[in-house]
N, C-alpha and C. Protein backbone atom coordinates (compact mmCIF):
# COMPACT_ATOMS: atom_id res chain seq x y z
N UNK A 1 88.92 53.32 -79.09
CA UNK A 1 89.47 52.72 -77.90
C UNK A 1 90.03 51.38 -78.33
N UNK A 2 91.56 51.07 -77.57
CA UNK A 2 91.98 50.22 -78.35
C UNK A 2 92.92 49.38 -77.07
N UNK A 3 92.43 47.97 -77.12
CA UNK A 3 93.12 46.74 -76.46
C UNK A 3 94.56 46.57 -77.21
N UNK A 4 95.18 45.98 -76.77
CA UNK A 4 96.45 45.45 -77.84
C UNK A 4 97.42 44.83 -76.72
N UNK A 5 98.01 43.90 -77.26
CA UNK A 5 99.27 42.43 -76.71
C UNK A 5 100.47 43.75 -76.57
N UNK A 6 101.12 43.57 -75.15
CA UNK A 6 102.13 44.33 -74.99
C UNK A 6 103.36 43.53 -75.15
N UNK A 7 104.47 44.80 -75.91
CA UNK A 7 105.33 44.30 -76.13
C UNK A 7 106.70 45.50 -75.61
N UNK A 8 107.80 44.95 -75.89
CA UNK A 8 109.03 45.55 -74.99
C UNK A 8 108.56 46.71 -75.35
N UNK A 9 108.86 47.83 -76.66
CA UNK A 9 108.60 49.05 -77.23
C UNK A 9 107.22 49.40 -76.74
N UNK A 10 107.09 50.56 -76.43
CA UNK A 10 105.83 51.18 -76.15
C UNK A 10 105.21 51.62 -77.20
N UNK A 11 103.78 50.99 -76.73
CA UNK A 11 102.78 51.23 -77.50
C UNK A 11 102.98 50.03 -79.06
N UNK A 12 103.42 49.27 -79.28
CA UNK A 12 103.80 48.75 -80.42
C UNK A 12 103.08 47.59 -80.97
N UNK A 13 102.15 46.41 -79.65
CA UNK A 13 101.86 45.35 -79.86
C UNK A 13 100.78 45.22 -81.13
N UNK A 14 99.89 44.20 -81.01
CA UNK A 14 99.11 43.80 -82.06
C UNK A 14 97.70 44.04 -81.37
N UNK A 15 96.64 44.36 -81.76
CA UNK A 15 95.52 45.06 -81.47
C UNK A 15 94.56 43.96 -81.29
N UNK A 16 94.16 43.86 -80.54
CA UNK A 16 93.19 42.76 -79.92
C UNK A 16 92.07 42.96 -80.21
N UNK A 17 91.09 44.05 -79.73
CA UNK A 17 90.12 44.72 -79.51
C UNK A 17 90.39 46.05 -80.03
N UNK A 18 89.09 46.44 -80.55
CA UNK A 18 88.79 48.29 -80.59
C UNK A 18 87.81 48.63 -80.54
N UNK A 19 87.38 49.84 -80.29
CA UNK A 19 85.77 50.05 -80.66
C UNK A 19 86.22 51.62 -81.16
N UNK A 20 85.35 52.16 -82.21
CA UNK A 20 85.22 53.02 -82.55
C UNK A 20 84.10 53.57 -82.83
N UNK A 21 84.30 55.25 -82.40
CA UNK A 21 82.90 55.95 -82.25
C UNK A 21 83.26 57.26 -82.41
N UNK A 22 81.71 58.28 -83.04
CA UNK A 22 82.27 59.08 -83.55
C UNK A 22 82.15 60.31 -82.75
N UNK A 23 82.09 61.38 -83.33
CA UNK A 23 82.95 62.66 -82.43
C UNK A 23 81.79 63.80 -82.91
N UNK A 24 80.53 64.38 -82.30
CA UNK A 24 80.18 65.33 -82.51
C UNK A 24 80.69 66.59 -82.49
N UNK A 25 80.01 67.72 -82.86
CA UNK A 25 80.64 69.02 -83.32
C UNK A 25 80.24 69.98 -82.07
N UNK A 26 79.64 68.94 -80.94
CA UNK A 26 79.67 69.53 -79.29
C UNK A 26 80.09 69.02 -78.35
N UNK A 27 80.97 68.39 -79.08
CA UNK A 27 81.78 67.51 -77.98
C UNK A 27 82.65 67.87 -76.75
N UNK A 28 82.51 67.28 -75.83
CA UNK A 28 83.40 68.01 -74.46
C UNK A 28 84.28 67.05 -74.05
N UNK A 29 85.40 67.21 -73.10
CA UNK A 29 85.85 66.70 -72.56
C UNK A 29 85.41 65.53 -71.69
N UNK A 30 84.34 65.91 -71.24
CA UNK A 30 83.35 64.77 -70.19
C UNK A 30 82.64 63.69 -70.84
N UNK A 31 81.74 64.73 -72.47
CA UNK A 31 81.66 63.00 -73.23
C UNK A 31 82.38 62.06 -73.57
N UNK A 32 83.74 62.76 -74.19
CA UNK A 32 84.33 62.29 -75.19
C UNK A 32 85.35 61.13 -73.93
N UNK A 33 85.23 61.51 -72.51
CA UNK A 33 85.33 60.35 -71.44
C UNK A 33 84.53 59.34 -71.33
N UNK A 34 83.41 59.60 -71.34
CA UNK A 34 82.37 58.92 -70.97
C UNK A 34 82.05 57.96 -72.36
N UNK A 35 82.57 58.31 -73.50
CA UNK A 35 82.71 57.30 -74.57
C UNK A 35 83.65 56.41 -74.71
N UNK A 36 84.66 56.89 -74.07
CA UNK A 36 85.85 55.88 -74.04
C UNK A 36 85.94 54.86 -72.80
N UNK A 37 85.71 55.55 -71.82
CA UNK A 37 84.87 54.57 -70.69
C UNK A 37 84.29 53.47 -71.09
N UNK A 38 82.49 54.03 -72.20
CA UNK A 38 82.18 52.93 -72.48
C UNK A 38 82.63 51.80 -73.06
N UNK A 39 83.07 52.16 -74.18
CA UNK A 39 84.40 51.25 -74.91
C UNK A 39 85.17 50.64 -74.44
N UNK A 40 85.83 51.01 -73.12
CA UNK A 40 86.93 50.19 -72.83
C UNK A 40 86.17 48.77 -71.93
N UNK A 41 84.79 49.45 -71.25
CA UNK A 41 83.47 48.77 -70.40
C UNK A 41 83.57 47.52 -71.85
N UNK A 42 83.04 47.92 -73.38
CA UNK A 42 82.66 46.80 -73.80
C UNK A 42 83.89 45.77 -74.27
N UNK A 43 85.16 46.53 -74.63
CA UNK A 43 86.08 45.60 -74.92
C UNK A 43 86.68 44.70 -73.64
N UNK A 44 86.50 45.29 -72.80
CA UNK A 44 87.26 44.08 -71.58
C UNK A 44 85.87 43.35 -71.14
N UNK A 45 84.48 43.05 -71.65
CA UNK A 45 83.72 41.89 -71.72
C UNK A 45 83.68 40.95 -72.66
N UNK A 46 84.16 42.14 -73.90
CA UNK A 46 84.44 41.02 -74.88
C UNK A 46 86.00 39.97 -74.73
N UNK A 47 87.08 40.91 -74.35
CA UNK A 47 88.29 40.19 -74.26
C UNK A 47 87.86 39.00 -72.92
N UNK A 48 87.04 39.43 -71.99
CA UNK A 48 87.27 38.30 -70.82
C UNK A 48 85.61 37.10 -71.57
N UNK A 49 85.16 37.43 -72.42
CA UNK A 49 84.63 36.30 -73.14
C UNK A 49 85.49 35.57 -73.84
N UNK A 50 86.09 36.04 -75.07
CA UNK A 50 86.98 35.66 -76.46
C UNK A 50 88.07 35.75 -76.44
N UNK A 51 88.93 35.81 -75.10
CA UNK A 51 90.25 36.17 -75.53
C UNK A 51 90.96 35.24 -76.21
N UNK A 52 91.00 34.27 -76.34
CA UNK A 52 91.77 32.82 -77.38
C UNK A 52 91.50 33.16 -79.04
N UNK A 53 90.23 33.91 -79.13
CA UNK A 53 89.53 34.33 -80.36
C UNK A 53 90.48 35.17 -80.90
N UNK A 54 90.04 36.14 -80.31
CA UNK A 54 90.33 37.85 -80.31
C UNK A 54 92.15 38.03 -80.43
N UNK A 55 92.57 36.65 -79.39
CA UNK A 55 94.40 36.93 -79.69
C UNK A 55 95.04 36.50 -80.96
N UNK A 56 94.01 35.20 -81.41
CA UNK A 56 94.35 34.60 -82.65
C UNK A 56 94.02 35.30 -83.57
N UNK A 57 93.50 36.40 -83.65
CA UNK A 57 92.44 37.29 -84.75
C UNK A 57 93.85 38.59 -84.62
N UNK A 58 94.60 38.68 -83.64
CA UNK A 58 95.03 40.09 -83.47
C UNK A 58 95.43 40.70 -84.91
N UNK A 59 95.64 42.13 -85.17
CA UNK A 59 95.91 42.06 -85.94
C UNK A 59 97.11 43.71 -85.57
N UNK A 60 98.63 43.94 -86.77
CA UNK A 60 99.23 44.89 -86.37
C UNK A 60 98.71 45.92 -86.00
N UNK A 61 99.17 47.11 -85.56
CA UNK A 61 98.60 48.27 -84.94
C UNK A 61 99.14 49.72 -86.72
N UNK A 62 100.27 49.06 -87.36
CA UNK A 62 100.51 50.32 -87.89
C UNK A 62 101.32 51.58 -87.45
N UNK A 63 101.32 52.70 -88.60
CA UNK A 63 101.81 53.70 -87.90
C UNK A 63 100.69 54.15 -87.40
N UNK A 64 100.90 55.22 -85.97
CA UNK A 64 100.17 55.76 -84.96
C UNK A 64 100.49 57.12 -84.74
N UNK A 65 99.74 58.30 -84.59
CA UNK A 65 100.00 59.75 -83.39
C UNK A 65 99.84 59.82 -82.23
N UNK A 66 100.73 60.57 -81.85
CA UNK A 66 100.59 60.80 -80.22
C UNK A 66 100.54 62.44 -80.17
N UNK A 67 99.85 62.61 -79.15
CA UNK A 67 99.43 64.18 -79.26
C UNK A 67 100.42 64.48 -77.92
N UNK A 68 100.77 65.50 -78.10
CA UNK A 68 101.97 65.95 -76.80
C UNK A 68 100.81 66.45 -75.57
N UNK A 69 101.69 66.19 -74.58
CA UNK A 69 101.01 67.41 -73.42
C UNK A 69 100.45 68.44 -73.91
N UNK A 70 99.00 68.37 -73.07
CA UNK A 70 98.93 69.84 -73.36
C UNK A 70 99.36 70.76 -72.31
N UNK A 71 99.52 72.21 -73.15
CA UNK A 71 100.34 73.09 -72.17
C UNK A 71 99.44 74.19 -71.84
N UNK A 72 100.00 75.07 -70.52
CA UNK A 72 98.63 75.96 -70.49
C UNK A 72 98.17 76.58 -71.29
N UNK A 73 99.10 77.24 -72.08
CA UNK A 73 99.03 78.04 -73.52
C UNK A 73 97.48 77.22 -73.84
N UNK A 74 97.38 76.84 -74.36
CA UNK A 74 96.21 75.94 -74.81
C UNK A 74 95.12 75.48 -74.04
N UNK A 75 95.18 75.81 -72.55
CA UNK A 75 94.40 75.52 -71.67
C UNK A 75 93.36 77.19 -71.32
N UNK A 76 94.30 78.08 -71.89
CA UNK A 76 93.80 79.40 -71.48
C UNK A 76 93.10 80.03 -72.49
N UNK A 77 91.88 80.58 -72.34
CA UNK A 77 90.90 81.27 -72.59
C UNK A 77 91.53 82.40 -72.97
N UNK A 78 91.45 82.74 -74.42
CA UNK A 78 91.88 83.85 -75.58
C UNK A 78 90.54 84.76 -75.39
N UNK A 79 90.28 85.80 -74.34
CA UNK A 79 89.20 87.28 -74.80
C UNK A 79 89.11 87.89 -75.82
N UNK A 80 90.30 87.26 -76.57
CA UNK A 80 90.25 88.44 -77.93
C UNK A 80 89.60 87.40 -79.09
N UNK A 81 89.48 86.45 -78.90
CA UNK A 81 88.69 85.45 -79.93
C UNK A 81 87.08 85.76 -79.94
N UNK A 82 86.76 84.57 -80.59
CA UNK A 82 85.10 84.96 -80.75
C UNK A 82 84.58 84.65 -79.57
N UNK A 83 83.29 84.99 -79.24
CA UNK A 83 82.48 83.94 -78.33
C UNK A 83 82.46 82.35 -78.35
N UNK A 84 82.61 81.53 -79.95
CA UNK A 84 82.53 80.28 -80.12
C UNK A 84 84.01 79.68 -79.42
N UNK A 85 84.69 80.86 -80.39
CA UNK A 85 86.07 80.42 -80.25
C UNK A 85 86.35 80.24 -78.55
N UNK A 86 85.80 80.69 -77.77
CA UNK A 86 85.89 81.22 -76.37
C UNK A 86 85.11 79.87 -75.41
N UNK A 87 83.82 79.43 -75.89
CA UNK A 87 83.59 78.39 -75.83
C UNK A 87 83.61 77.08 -76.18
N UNK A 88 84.49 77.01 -77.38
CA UNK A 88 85.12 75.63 -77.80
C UNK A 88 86.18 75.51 -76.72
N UNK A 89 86.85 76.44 -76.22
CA UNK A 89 88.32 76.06 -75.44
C UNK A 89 87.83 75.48 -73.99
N UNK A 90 86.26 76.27 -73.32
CA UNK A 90 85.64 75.51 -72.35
C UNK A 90 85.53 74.50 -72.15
N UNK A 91 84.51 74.12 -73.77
CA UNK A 91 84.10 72.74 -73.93
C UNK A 91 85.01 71.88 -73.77
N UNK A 92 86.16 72.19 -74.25
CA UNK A 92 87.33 71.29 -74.87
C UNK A 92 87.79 70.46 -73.23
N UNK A 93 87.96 71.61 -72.74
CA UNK A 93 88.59 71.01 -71.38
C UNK A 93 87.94 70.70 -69.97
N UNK A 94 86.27 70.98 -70.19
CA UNK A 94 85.64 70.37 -69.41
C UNK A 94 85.88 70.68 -67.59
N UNK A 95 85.74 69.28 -67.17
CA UNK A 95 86.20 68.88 -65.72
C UNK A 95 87.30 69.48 -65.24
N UNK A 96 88.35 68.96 -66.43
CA UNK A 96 89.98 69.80 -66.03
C UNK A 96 90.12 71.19 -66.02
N UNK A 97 88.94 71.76 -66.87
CA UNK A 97 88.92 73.26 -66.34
C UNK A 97 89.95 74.07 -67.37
N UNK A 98 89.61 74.71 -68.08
CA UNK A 98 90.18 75.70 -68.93
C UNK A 98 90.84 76.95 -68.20
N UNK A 99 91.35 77.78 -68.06
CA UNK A 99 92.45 78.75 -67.11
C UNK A 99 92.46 80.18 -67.87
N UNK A 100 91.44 81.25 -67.00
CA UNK A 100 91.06 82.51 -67.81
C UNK A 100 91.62 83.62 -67.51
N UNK A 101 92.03 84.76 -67.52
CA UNK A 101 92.00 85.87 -66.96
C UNK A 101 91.32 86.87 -67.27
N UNK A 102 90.39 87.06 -66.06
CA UNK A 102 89.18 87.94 -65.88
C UNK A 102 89.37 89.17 -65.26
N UNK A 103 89.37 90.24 -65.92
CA UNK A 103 90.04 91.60 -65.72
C UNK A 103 91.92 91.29 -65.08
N UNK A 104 92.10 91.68 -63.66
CA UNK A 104 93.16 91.34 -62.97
C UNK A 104 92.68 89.88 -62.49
N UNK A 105 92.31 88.95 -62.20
CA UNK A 105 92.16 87.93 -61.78
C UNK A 105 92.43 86.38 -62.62
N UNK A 106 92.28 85.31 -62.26
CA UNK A 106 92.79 84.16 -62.87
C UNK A 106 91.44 82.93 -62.19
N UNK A 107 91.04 82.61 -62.96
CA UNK A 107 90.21 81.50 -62.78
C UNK A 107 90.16 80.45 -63.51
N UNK A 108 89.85 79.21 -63.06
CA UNK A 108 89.87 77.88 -63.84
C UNK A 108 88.34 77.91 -63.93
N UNK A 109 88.14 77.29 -64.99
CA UNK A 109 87.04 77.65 -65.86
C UNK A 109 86.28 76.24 -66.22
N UNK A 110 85.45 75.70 -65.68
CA UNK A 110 84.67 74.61 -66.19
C UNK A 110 83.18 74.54 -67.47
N UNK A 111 82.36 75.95 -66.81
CA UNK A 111 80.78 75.78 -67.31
C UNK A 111 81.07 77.20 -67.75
N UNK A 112 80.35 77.48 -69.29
CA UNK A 112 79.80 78.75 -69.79
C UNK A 112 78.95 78.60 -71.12
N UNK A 113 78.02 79.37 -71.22
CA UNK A 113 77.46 79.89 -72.28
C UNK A 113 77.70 81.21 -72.61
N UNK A 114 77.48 81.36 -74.10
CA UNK A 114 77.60 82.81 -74.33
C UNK A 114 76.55 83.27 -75.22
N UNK A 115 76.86 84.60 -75.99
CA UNK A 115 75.65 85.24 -76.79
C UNK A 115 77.12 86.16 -77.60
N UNK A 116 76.48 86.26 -78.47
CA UNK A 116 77.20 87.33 -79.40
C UNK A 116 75.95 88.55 -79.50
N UNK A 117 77.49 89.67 -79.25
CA UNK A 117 76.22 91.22 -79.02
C UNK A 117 77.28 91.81 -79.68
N UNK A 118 77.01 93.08 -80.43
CA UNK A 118 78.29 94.45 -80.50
C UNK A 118 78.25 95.06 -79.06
N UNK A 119 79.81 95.29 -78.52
CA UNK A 119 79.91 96.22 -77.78
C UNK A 119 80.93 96.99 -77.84
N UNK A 120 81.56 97.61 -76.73
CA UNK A 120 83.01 98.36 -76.56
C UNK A 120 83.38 98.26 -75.13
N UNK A 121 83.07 96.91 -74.91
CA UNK A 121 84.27 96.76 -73.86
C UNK A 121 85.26 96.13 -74.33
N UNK A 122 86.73 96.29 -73.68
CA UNK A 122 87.83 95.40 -73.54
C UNK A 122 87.79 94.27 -73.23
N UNK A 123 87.94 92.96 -74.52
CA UNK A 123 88.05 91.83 -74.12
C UNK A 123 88.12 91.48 -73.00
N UNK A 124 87.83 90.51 -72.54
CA UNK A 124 88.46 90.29 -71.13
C UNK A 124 87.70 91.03 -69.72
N UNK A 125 86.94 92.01 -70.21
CA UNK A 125 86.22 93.03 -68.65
C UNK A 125 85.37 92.26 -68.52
N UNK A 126 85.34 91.78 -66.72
CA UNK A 126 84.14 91.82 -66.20
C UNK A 126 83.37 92.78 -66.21
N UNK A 127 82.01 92.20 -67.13
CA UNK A 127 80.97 92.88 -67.33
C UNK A 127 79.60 93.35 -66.58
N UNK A 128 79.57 91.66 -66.16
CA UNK A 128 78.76 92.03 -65.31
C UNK A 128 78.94 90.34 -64.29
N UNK A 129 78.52 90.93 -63.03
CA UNK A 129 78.27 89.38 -62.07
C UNK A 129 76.99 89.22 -61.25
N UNK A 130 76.69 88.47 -61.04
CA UNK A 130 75.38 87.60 -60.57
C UNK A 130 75.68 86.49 -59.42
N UNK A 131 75.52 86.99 -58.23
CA UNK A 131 75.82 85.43 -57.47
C UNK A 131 77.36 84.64 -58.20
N UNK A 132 77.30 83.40 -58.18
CA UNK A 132 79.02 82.91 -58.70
C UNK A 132 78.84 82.96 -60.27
N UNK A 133 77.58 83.78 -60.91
CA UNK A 133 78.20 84.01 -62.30
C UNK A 133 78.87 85.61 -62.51
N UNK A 134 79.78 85.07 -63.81
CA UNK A 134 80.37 86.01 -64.59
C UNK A 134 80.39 86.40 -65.57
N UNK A 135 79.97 87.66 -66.64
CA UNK A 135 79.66 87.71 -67.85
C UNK A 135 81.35 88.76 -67.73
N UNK A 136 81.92 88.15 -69.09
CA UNK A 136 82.82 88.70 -69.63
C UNK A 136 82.64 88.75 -71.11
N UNK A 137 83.43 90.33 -71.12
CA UNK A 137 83.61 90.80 -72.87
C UNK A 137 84.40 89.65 -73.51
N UNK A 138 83.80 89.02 -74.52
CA UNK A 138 84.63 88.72 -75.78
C UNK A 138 85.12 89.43 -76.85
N UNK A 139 85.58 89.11 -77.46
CA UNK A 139 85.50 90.35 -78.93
C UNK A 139 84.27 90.30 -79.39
N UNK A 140 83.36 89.47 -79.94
CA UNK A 140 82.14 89.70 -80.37
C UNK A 140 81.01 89.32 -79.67
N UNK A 141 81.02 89.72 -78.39
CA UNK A 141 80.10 89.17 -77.64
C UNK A 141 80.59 88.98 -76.03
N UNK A 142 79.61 88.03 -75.44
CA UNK A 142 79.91 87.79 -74.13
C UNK A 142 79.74 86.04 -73.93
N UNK A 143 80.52 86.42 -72.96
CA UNK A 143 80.57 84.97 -72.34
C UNK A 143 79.93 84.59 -70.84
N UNK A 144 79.08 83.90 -70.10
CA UNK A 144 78.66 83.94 -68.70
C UNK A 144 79.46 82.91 -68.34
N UNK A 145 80.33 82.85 -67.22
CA UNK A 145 81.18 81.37 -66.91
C UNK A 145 79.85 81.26 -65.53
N UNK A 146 79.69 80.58 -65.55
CA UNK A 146 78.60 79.49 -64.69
C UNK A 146 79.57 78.54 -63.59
N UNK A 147 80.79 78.12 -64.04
CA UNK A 147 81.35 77.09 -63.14
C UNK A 147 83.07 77.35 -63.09
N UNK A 148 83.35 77.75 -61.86
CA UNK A 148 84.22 78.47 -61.91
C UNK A 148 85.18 78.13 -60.74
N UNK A 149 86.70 78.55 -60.31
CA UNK A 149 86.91 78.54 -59.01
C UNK A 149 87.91 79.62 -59.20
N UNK A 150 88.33 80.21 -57.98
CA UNK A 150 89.46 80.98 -58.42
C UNK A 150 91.09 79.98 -58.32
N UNK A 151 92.01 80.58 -59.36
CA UNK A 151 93.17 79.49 -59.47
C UNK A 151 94.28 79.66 -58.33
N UNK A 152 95.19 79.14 -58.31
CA UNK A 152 95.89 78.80 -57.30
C UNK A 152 96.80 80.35 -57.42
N UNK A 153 97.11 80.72 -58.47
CA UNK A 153 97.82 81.90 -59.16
C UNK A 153 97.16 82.96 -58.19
N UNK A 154 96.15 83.10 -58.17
CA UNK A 154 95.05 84.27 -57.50
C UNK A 154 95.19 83.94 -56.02
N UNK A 155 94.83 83.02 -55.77
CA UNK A 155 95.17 82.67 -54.13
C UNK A 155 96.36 83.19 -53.44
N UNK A 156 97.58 82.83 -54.24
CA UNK A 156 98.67 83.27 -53.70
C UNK A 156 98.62 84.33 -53.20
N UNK A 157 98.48 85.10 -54.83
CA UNK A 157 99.10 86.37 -54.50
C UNK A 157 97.63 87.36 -53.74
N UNK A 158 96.77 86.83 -52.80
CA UNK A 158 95.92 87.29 -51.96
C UNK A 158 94.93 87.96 -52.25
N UNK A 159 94.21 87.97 -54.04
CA UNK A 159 93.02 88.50 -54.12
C UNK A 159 91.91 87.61 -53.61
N UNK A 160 90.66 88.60 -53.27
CA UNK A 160 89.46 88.26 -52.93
C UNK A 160 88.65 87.65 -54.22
N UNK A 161 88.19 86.81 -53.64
CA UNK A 161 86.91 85.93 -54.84
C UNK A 161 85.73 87.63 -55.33
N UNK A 162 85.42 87.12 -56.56
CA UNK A 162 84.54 87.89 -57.08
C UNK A 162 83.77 88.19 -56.24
């Protein structure tokens, strides 16, 4: 997380403040907020302590990446991947909700666990449901989505909720 002196060009100034922190291998969308939150919480106590310090200290920013939009392509839940693979794309997108298609249906996708089993269903079949859970075929396994809504896509076109 990073402070910096603005200048005409975007994104270009001299870096005031940063904090850096690192990135577990279960990381979600909601921590990886809730870390930058904190960060930005400790650099604007430090800047509204030190800022005379901290401006005289600035230092360039460098070259930088910018990651593009993401697009749904990347927001949507692959059945034909693994179970992990199936739950990294959950994790990934958290709150904002990952975007599935569950047999004929379309759901935005927040909460799941899964299990890896052999079976022979078709990726993608609802397997089985429980109250607002859903177990769907992965390729190697299953997935239960736990937190779910149906998407706007499904609404339209007038299917019934699970």
């Amino acid at each position: 997380m990073t402070a910096h002196a603005l200048e005409p060009a975007f994104d270009t100034g001299a870096i005031v403040a940063q904090r850096r922190f690192a990135l577990g291998g279960q990381e979600t969308h909601d921590t990886l907020l809730a870390k930058c939150q904190m960060a930005a919480k400790s650099i604007a106590a430090d800047i509204a302590e030190s800022l005379p310090r901290l401006w005289s200290e600035a230092r360039p920013q460098g070259p930088g990446t910018y990651w593009p939009r993401v697009a749904q392509a990347q927001r949507t839940v692959d059945w034909t991947g693994t179970v992990r693979d199936v739950l990294r794309t959950v994790r990934a997108f958290g709150s904002i909700e990952a975007f599935a298609q569950v047999d004929t249906r379309y759901v935005y996708v927040w909460e799941a666990t899964g299990w890896v089993e052999p079976h022979r269903y078709r990726p993608g079949t609802l397997v089985h449901r429980h109250r607002k859970h859903l177990v769907v075929a992965a390729r190697d396994g299953f997935v239960q989505i736990t937190g779910w809504s149906p998407s706007r896509l499904d609404r339209r076109e007038g299917h019934k909720a699970f």
